[in-house]
Protein backbone atom coordinates (compact mmCIF):
# COMPACT_ATOMS: atom_id res chain seq x y z
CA UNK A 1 0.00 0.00 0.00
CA UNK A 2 1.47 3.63 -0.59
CA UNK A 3 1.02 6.39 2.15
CA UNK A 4 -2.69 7.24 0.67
CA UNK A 5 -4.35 4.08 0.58
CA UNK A 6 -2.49 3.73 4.45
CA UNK A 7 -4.16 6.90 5.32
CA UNK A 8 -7.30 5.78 3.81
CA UNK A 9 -7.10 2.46 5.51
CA UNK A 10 -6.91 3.94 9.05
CA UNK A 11 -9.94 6.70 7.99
CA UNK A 12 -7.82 10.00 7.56
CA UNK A 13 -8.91 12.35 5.03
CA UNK A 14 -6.32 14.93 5.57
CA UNK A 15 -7.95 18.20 5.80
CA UNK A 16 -7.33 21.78 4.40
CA UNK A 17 -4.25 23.15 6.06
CA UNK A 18 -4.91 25.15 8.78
CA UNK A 19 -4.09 28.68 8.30
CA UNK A 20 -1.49 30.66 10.43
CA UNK A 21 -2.48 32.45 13.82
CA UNK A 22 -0.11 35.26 13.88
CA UNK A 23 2.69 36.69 11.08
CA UNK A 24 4.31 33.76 9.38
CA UNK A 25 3.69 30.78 6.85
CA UNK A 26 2.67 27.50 7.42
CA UNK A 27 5.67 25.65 5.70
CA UNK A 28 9.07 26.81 3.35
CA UNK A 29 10.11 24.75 0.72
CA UNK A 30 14.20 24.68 0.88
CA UNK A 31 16.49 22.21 -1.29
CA UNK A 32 13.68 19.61 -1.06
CA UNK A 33 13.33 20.17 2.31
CA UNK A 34 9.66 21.70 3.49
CA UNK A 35 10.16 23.05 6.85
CA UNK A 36 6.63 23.06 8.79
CA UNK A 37 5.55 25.92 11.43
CA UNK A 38 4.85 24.30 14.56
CA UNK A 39 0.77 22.83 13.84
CA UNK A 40 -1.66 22.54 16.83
CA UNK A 41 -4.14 19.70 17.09
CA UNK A 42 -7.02 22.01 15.46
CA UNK A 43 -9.91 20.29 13.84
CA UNK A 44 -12.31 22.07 11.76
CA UNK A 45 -10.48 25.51 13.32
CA UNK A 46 -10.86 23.86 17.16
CA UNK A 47 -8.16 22.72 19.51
CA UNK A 48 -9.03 18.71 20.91
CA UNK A 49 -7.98 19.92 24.19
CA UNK A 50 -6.78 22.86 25.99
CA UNK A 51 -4.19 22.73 29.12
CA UNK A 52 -1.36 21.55 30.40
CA UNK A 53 -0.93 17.94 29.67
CA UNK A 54 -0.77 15.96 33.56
CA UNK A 55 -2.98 18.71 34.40
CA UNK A 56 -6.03 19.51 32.47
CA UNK A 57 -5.27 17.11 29.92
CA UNK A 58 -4.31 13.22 30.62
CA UNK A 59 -1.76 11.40 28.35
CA UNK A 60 -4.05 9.50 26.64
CA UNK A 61 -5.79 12.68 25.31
CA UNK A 62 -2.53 14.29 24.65
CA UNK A 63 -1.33 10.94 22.62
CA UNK A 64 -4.23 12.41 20.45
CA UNK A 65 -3.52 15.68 19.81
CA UNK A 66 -0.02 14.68 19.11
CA UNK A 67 -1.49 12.48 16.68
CA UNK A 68 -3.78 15.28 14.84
CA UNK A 69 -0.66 17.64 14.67
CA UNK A 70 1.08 15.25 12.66
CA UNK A 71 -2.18 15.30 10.49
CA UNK A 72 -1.75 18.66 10.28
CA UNK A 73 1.69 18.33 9.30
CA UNK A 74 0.50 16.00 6.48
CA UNK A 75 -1.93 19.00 5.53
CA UNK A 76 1.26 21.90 4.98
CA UNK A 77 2.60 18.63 2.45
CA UNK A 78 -0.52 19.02 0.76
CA UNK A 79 -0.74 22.73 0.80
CA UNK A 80 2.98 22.63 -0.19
CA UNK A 81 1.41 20.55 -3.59
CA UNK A 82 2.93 17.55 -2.82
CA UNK A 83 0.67 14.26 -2.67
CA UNK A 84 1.72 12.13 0.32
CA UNK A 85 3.82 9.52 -2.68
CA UNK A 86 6.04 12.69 -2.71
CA UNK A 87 7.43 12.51 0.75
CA UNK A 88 10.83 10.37 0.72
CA UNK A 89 11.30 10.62 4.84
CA UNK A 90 9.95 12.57 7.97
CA UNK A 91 13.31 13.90 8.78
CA UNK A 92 12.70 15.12 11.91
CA UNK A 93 9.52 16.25 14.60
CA UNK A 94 10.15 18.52 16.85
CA UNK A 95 7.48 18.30 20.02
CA UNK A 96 6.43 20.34 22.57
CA UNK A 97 3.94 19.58 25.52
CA UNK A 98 2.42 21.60 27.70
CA UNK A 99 3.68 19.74 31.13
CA UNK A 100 2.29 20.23 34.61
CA UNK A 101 4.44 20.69 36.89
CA UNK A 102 6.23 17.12 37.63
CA UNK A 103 4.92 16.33 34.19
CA UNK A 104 8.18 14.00 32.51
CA UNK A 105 6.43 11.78 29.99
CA UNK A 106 6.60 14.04 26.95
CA UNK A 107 8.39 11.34 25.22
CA UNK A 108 5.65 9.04 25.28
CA UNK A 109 3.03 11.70 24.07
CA UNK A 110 5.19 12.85 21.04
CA UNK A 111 4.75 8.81 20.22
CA UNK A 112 1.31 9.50 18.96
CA UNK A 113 2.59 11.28 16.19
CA UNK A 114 6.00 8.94 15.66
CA UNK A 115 3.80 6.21 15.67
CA UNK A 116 0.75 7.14 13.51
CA UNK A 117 3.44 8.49 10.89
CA UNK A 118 5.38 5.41 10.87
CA UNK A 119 1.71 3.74 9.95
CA UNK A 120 1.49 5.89 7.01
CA UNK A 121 5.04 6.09 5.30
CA UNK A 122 6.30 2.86 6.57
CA UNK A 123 10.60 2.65 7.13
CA UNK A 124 10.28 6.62 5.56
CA UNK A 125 8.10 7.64 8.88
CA UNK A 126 10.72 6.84 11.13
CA UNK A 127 12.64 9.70 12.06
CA UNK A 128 14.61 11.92 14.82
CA UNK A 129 12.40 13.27 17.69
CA UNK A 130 13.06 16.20 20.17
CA UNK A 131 10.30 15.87 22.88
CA UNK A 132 10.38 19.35 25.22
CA UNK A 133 8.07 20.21 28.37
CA UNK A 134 7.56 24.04 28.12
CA UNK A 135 4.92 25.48 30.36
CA UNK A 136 2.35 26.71 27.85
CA UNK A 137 2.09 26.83 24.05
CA UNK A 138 -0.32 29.44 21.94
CA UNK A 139 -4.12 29.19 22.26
CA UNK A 140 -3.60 26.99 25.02
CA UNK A 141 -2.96 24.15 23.12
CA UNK A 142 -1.54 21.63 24.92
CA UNK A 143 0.74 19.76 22.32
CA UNK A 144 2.76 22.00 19.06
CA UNK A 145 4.14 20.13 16.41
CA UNK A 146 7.25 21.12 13.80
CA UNK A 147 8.16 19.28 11.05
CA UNK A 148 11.21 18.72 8.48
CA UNK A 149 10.23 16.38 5.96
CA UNK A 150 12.69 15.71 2.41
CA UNK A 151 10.53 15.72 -0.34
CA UNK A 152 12.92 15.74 -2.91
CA UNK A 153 13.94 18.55 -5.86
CA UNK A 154 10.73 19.52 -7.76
């Protein structure tokens, strides 16, 4: 199966990118790199959760919105004009939790997007992984999601 028929398979449509909350882009194109702005877990223009995950927000809800960021991500391909068969690795995810105080399982949050990616693009999902604990992220989301993914020259 290639990445779309995965996607279809687990019942992902990937939606419209979601458009930029302050002054920048949602993604650069560089060498055949595309560079992603850090995505929130937004659906239809809503967060999934709001808070600071071990707080407000328990891991198994924040394995979810870690999960819908790297949807997101998979929407700034497509807004980039590249159909998932175009990506040729997931370079790198950089992720960053909202953590409670005492809060030290980032790692296993950022899985929900290293695993659901490796699900789509196979031995091309795997990739490196920063997972940071800041103390709050924009909107009040409680996971943020940045991307470097090699597409390839055009």
């Amino acid at each position: 199966m290639d990445p779309s028929e995965r996607l279809a398979a687990l019942g992902i449509t990937v939606p419209e990118a979601p458009r930029p909350a302050a002054a920048y882009v949602g993604h650069v194109l560089s060498d055949g790199h595309l560079y992603t702005a850090g995505q929130l877990p937004l659906v239809d223009g809503e967060l999934l959760a709001e808070g600071r995950v071990g707080d407000a927000v328990d891991l198994t809800r924040a394995t979810q919105c870690a999960r819908q960021c790297a949807i997101n991500v998979l929407a700034q391909v497509q807004a980039a004009g590249y159909a998932m068969e175009d990506v040729r690795r997931i370079v790198k995810l950089t992720v960053f939790v909202a953590s409670a105080e005492g809060f030290t399982e980032q790692h296993l949050v950022a899985n929900g997007a290293s695993e659901f990616l490796g699900k789509v693009f196979g031995e091309a999902g795997s990739h490196v992984r920063s997972a940071v604990g800041v103390a709050m992220l924009p909107l009040n989301s409680p996971v943020e999601i940045e991307a470097l993914i090699d597409v390839g020259p055009r």
